[in-house]
C-alpha atoms as a PDB file:
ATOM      1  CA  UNK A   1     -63.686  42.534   1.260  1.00  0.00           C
ATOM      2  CA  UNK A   2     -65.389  39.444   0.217  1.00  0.00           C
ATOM      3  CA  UNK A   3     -63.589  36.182   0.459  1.00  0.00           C
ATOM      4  CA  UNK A   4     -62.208  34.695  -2.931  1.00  0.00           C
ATOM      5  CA  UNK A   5     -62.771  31.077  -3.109  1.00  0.00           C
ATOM      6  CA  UNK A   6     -60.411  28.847  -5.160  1.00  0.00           C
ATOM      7  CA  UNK A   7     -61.669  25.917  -7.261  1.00  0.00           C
ATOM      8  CA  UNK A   8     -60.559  22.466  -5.798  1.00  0.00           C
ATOM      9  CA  UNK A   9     -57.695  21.134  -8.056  1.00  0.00           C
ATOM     10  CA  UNK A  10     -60.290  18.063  -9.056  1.00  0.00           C
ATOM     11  CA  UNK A  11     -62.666  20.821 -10.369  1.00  0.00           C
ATOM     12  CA  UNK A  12     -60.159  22.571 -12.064  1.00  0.00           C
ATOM     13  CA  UNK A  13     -59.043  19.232 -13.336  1.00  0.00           C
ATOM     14  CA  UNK A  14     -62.444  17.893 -14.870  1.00  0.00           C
ATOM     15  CA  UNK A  15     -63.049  21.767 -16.408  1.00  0.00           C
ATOM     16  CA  UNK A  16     -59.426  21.425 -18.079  1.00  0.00           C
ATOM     17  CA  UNK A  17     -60.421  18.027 -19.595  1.00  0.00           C
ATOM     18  CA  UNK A  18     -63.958  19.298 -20.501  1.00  0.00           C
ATOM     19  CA  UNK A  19     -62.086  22.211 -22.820  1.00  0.00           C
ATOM     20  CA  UNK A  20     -59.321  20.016 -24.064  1.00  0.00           C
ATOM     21  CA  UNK A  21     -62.492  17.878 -25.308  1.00  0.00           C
ATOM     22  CA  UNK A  22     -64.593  20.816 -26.910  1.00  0.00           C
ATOM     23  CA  UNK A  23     -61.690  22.186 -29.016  1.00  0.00           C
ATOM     24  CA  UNK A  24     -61.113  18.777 -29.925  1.00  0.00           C
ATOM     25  CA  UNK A  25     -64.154  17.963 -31.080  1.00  0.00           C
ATOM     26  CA  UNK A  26     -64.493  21.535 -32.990  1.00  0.00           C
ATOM     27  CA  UNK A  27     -61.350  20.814 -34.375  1.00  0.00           C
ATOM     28  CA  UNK A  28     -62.064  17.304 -35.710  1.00  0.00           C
ATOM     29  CA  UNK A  29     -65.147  19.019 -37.336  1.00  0.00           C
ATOM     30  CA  UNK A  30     -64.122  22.212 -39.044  1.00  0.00           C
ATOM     31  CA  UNK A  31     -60.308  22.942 -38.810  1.00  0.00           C
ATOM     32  CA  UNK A  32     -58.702  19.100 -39.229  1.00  0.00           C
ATOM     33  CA  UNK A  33     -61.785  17.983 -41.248  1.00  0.00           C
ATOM     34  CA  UNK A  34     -59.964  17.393 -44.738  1.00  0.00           C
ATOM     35  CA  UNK A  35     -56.349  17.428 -43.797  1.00  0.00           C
ATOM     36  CA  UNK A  36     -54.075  14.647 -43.803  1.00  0.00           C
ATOM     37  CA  UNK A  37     -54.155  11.815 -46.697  1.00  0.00           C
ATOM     38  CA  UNK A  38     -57.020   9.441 -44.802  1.00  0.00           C
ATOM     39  CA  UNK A  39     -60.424   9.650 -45.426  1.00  0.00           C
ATOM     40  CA  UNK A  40     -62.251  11.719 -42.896  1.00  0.00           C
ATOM     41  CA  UNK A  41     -59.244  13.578 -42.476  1.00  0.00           C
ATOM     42  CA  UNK A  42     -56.447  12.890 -39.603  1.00  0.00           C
ATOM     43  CA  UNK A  43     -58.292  13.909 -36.699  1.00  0.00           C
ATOM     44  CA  UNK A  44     -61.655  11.968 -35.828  1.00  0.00           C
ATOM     45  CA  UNK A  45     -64.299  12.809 -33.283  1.00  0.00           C
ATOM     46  CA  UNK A  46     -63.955  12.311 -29.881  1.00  0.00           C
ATOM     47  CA  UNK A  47     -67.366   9.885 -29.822  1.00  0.00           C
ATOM     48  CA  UNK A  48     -65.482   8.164 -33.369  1.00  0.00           C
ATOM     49  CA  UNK A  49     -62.837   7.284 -30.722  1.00  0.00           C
ATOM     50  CA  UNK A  50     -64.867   6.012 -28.412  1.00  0.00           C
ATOM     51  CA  UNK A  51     -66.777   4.034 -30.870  1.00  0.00           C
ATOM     52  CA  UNK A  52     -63.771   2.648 -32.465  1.00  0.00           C
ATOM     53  CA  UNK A  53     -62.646   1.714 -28.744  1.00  0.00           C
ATOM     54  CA  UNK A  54     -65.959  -0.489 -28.262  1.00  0.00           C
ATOM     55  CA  UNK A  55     -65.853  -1.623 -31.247  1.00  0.00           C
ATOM     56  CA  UNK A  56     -62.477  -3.526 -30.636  1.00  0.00           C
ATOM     57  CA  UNK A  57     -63.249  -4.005 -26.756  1.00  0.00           C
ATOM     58  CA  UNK A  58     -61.386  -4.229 -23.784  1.00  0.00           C
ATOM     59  CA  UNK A  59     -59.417  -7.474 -24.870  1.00  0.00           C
ATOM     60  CA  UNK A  60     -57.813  -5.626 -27.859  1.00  0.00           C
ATOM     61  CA  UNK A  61     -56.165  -2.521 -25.265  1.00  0.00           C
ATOM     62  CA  UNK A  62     -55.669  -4.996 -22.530  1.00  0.00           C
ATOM     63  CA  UNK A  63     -53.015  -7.626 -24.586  1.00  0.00           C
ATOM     64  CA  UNK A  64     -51.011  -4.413 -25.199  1.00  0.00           C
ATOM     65  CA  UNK A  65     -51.672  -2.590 -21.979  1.00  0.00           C
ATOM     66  CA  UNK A  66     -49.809  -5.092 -19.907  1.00  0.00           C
ATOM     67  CA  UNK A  67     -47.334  -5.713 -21.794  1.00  0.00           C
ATOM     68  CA  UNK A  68     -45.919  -1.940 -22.291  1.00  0.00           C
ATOM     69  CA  UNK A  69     -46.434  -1.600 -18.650  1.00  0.00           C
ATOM     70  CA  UNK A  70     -44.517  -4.540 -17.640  1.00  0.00           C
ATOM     71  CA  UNK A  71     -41.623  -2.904 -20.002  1.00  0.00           C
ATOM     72  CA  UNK A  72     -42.393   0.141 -18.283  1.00  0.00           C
ATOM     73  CA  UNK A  73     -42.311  -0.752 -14.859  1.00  0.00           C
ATOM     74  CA  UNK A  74     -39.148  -2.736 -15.101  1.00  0.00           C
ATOM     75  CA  UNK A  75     -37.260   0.178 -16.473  1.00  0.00           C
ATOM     76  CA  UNK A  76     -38.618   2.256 -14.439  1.00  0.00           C
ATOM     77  CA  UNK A  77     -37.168  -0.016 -11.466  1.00  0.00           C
ATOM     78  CA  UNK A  78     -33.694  -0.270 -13.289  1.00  0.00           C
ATOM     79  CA  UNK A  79     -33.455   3.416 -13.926  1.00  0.00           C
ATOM     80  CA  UNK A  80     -34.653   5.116 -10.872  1.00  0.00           C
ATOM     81  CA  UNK A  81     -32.687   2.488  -8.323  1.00  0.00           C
ATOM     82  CA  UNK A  82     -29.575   3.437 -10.275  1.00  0.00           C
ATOM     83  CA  UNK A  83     -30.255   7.273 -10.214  1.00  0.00           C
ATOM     84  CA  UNK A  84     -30.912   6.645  -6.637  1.00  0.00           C
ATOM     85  CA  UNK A  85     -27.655   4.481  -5.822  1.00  0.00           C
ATOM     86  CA  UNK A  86     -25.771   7.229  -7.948  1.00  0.00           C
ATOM     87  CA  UNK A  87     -27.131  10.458  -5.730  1.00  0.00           C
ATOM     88  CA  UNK A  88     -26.568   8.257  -2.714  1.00  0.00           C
ATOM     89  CA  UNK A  89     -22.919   7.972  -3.579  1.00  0.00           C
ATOM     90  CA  UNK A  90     -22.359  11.614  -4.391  1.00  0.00           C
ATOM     91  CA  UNK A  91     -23.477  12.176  -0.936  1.00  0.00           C
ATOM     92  CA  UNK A  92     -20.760   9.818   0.526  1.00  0.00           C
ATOM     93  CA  UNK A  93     -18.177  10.444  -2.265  1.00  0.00           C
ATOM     94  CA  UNK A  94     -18.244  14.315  -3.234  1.00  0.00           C
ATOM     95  CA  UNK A  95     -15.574  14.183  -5.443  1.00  0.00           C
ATOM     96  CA  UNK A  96     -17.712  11.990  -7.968  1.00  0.00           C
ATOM     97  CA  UNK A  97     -20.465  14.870  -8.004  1.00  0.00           C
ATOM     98  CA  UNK A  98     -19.222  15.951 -11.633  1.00  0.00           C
ATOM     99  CA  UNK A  99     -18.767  12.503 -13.253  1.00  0.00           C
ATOM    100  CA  UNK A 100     -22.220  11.819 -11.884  1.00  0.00           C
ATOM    101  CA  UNK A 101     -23.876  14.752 -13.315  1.00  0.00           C
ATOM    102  CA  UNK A 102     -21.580  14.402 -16.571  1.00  0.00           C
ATOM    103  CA  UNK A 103     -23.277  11.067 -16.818  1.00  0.00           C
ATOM    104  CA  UNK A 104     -26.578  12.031 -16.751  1.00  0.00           C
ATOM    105  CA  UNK A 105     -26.994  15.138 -18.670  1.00  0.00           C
ATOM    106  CA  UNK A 106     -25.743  12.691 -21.590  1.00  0.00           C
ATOM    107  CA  UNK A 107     -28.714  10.197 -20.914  1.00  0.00           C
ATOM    108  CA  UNK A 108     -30.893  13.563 -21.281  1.00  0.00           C
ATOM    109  CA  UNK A 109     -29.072  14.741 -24.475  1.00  0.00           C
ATOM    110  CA  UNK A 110     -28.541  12.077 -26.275  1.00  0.00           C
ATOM    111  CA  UNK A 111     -32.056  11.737 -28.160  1.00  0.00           C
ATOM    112  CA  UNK A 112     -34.198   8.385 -28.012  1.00  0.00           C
ATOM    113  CA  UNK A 113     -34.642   8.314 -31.237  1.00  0.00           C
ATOM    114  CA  UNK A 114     -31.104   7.758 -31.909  1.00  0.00           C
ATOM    115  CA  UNK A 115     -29.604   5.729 -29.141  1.00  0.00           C
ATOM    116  CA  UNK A 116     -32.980   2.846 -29.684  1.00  0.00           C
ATOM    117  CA  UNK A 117     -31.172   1.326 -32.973  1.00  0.00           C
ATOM    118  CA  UNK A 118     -28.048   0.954 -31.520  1.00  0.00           C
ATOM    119  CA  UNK A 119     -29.845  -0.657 -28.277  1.00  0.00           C
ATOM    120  CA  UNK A 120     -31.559  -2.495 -30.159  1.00  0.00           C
ATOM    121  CA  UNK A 121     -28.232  -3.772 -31.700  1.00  0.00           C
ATOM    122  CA  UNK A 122     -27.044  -4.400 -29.018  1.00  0.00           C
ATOM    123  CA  UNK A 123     -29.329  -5.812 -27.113  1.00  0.00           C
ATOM    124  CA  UNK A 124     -31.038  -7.689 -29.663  1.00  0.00           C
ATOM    125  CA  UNK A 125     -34.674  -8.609 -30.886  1.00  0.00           C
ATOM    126  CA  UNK A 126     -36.460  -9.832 -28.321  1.00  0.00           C
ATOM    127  CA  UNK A 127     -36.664 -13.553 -27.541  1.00  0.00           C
ATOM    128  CA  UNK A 128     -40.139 -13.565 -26.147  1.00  0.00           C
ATOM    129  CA  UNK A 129     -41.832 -11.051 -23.859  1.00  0.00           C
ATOM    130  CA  UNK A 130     -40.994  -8.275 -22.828  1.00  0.00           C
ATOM    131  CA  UNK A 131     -38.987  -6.403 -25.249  1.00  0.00           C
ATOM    132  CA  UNK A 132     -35.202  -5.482 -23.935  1.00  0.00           C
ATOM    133  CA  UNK A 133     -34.823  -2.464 -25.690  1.00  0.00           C
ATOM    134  CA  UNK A 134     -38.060  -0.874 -24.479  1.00  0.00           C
ATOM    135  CA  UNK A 135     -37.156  -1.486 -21.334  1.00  0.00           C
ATOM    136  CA  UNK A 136     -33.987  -0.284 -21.776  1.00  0.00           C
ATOM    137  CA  UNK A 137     -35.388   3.328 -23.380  1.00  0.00           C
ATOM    138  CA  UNK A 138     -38.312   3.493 -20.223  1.00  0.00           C
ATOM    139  CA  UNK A 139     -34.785   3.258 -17.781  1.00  0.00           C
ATOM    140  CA  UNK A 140     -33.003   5.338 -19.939  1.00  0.00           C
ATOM    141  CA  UNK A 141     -36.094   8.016 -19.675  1.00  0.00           C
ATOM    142  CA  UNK A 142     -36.404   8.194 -16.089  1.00  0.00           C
ATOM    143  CA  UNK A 143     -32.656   9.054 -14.913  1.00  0.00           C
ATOM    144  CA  UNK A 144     -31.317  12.363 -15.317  1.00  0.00           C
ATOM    145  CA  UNK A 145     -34.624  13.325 -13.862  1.00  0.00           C
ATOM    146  CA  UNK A 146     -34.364  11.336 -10.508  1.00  0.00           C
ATOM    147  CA  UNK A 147     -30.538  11.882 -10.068  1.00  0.00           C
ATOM    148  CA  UNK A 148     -31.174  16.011 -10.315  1.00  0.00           C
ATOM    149  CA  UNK A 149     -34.397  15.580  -7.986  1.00  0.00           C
ATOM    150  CA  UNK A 150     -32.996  13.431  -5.768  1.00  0.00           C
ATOM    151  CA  UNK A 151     -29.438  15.372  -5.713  1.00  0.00           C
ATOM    152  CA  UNK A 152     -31.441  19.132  -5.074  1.00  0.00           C
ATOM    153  CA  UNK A 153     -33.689  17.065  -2.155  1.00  0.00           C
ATOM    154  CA  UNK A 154     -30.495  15.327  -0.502  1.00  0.00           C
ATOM    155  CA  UNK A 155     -28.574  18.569  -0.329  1.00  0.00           C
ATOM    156  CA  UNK A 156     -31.000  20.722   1.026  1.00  0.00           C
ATOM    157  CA  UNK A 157     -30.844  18.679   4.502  1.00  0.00           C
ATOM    158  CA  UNK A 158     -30.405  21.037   7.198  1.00  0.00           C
ATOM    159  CA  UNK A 159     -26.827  22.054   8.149  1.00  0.00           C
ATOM    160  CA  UNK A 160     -27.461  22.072  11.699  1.00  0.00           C
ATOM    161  CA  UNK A 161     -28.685  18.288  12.025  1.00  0.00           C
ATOM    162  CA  UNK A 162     -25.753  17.431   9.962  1.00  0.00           C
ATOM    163  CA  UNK A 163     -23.444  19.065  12.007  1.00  0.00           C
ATOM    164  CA  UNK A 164     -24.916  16.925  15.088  1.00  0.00           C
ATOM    165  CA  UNK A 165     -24.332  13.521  13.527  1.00  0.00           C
ATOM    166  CA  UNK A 166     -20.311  14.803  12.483  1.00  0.00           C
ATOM    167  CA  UNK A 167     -20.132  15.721  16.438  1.00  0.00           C
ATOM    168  CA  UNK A 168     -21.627  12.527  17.738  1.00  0.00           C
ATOM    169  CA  UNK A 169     -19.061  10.473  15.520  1.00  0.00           C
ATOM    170  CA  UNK A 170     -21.079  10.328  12.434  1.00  0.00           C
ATOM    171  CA  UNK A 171     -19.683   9.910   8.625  1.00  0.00           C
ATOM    172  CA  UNK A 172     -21.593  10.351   5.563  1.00  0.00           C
ATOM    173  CA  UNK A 173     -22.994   8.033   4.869  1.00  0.00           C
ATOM    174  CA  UNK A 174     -24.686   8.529   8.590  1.00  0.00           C
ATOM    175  CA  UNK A 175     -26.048  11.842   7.957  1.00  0.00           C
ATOM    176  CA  UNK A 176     -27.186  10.247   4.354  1.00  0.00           C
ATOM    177  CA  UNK A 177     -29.211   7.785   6.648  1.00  0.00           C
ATOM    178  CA  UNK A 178     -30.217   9.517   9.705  1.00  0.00           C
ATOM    179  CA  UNK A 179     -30.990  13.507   8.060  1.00  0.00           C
ATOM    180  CA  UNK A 180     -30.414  13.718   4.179  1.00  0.00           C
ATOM    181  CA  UNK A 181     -32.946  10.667   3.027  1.00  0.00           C
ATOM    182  CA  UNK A 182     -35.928  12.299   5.230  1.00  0.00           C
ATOM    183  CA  UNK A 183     -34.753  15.609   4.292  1.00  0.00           C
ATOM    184  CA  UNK A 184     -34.715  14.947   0.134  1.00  0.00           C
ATOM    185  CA  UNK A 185     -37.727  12.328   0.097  1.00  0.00           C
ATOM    186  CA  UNK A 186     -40.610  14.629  -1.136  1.00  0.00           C
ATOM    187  CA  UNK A 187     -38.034  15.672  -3.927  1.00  0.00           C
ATOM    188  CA  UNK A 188     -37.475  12.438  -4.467  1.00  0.00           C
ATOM    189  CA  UNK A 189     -41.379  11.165  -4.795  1.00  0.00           C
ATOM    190  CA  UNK A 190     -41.309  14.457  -6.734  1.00  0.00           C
ATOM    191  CA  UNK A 191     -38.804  13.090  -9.579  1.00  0.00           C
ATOM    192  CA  UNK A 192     -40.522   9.427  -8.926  1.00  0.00           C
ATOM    193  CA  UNK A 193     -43.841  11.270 -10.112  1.00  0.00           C
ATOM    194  CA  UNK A 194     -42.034  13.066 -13.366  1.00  0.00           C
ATOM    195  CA  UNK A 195     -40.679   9.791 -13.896  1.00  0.00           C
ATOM    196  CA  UNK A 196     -43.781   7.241 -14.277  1.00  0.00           C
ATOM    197  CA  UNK A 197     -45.449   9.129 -17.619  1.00  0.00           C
ATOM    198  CA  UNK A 198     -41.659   9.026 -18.768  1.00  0.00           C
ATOM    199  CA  UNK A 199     -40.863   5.486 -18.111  1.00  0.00           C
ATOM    200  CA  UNK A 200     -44.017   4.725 -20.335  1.00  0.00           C
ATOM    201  CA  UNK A 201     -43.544   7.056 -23.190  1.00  0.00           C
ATOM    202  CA  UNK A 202     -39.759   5.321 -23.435  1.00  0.00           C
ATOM    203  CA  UNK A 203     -41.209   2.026 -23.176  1.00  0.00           C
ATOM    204  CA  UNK A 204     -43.767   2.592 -26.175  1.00  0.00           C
ATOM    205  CA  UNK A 205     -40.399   4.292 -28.277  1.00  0.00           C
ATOM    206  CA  UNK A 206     -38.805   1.216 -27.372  1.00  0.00           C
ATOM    207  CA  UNK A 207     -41.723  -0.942 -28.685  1.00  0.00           C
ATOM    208  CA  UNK A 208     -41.441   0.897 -32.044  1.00  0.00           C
ATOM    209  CA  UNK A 209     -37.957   0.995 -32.451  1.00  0.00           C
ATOM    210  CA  UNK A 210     -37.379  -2.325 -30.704  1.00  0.00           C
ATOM    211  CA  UNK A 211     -38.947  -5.692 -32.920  1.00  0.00           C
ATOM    212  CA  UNK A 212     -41.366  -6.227 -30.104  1.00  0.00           C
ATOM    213  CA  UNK A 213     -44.691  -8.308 -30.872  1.00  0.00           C
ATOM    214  CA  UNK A 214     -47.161  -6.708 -28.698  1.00  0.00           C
ATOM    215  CA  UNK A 215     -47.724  -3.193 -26.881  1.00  0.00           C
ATOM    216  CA  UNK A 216     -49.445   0.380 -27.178  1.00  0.00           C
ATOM    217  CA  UNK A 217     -46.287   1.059 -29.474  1.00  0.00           C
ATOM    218  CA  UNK A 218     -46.809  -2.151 -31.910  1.00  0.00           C
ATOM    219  CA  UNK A 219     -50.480  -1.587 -31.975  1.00  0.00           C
ATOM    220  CA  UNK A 220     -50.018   2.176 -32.823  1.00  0.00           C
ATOM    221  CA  UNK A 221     -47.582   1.340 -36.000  1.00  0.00           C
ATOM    222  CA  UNK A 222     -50.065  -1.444 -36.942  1.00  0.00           C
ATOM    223  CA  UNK A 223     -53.058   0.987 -36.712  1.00  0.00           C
ATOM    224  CA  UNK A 224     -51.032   3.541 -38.297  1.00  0.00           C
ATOM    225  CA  UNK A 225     -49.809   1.641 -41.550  1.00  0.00           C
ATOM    226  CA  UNK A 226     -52.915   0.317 -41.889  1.00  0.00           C
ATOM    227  CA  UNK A 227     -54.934   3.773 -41.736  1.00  0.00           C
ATOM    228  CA  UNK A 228     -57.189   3.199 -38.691  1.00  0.00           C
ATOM    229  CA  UNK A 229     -56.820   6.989 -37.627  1.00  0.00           C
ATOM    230  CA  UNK A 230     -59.466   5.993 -35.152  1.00  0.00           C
ATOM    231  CA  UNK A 231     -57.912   3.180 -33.565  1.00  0.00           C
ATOM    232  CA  UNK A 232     -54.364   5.330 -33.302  1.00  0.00           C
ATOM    233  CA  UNK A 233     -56.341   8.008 -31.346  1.00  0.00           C
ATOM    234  CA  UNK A 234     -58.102   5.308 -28.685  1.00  0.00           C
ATOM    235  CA  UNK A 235     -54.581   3.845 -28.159  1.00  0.00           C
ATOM    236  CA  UNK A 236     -52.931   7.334 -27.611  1.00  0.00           C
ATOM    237  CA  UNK A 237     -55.744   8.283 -25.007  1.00  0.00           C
ATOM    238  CA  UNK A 238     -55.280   5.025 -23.414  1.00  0.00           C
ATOM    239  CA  UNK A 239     -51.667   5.489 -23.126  1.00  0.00           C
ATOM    240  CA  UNK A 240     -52.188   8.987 -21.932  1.00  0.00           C
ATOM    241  CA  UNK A 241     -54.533   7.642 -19.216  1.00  0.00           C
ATOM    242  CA  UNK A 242     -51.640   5.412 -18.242  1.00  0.00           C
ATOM    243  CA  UNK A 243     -49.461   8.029 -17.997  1.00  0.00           C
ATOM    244  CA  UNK A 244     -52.035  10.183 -15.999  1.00  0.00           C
ATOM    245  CA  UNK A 245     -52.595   7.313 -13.791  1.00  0.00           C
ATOM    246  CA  UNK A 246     -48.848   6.506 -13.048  1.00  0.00           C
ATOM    247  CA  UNK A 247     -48.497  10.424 -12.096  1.00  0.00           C
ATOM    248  CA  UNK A 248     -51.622  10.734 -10.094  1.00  0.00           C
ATOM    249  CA  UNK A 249     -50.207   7.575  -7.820  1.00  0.00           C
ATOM    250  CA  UNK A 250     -47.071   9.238  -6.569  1.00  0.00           C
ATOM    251  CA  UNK A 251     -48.386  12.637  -6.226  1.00  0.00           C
ATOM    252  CA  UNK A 252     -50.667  10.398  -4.079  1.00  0.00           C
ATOM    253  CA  UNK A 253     -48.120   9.011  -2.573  1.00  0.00           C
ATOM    254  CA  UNK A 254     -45.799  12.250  -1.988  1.00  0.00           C
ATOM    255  CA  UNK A 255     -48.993  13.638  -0.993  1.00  0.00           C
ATOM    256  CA  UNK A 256     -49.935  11.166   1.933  1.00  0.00           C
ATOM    257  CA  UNK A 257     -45.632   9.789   3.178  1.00  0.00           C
ATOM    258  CA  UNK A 258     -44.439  13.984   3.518  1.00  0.00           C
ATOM    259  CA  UNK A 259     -47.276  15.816   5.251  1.00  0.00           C
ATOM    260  CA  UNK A 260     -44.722  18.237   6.483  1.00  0.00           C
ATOM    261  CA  UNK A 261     -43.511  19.075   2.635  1.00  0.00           C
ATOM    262  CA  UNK A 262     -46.731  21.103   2.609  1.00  0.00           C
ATOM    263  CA  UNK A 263     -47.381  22.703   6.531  1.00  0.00           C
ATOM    264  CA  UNK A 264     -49.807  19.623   6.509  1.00  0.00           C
ATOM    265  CA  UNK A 265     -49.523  17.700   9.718  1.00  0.00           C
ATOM    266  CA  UNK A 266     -51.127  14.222  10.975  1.00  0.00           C
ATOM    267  CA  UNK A 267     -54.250  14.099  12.940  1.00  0.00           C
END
């Protein structure tokens, strides 16, 4: 029988992008062409994108680009290493497993859209750079999904290494150290990489919902209100590239640190 060979996942990849961008651009030019209430209707061209995206250059993007991703980064620092402390404990402290999960499903439920006015009450507008209720909503983003990840990675430690730390003397928060971290760290890098394109979309809701005076989510609203269907578009790609990026690096990462999550081993 002749051998099947499987594209590599970069050529599968670039083809996926290459048809995303051909029924975009037949889109923008027969289906989308008179819809919406802009001239030129409300989706443009891909090469209209890319024009408008020269025609404001790399200054324009880059003001805004660092300042979402400082938002982003921070909460994504806040929001993970508390979903992290939190697993951690349920390891040592059973008995909290419930409250813990209790407290994150209601992070996850409660929608963005509806908890980023009353952060931004209380948190306030924001007295300079960055904005504290972006950050707040890129935090908020990333933490039911690293305490679940982190929680199914911990527990699935093996029971026989555990049992030899309990017989040498060893509590739990031993076996958290010595089995259950190496055990549960590709599902952590795992939730880490669901995380990063969350931490940035909750950052750019917290720009719009937040008073902030710069970011992809200021920009957007200004480009929006002011009809530039082109310039939203380039600022949407470039915050999808972002995101892309940010999830690229810690599958990366996972990819490279847990060589035996995959039967891969280290020459």
């Amino acid at each position: 029988m002749p051998l099947r060979r499987r594209l590599p996942g970069w050529a599968t990849g670039i083809l996926g992008v290459v048809a995303v961008i051909t029924l975009w651009w037949i889109g923008a030019l027969t289906i989308f062409q008179n819809a919406g209430s802009v001239p030129g209707g409300a989706i443009p061209t891909p090469a209209d994108v890319i024009v408008q995206f020269v025609v404001d250059g790399p200054g324009f993007y880059w003001t805004h680009i660092t300042m979402t991703i400082t938002e982003a980064a921070i909460g994504f620092l806040w929001g993970n290493g508390l979903a992290l402390v939190l697993a951690g404990l349920v390891l040592v402290v059973p008995r909290i497993e419930k409250i813990a999960l209790q407290i994150a499903v209601i992070t996850y439920c409660v929608p963005i859209v509806a908890i980023g006015p009353i952060a931004y009450i209380v948190i306030g507008p924001p007295r300079g750079d960055p904005s504290g209720t972006a950050i707040f909503l890129a935090a908020l983003s990333v933490f039911f999904t690293t305490v679940v990840g982190s929680l199914v990675g911990l527990k699935a430690a093996d029971q026989s290494s555990l049992d030899l730390v309990r017989v040498y003397g060893g509590n739990r928060f031993t076996q958290l150290r010595k089995v259950r971290l190496i055990a549960g760290l590709p599902s952590v890098l795992n939730a880490l990489q669901i995380a990063a394109p969350a931490a940035l979309l909750g950052a750019i809701l917290g720009e719009y919902l937040g008073g902030a005076e710069r970011g992809l989510g200021v920009a957007m609203l200004a480009a929006g209100s002011a009809a530039n269907v082109e310039r939203v578009w380039s600022l949407a790609l470039v915050a999808g590239l972002l995101a892309g990026i940010g999830y690229l690096m810690f599958a990366l990462l996972s990819h490279l640190s847990t060589p035996w999550a995959t039967g891969r081993t280290r020459s």
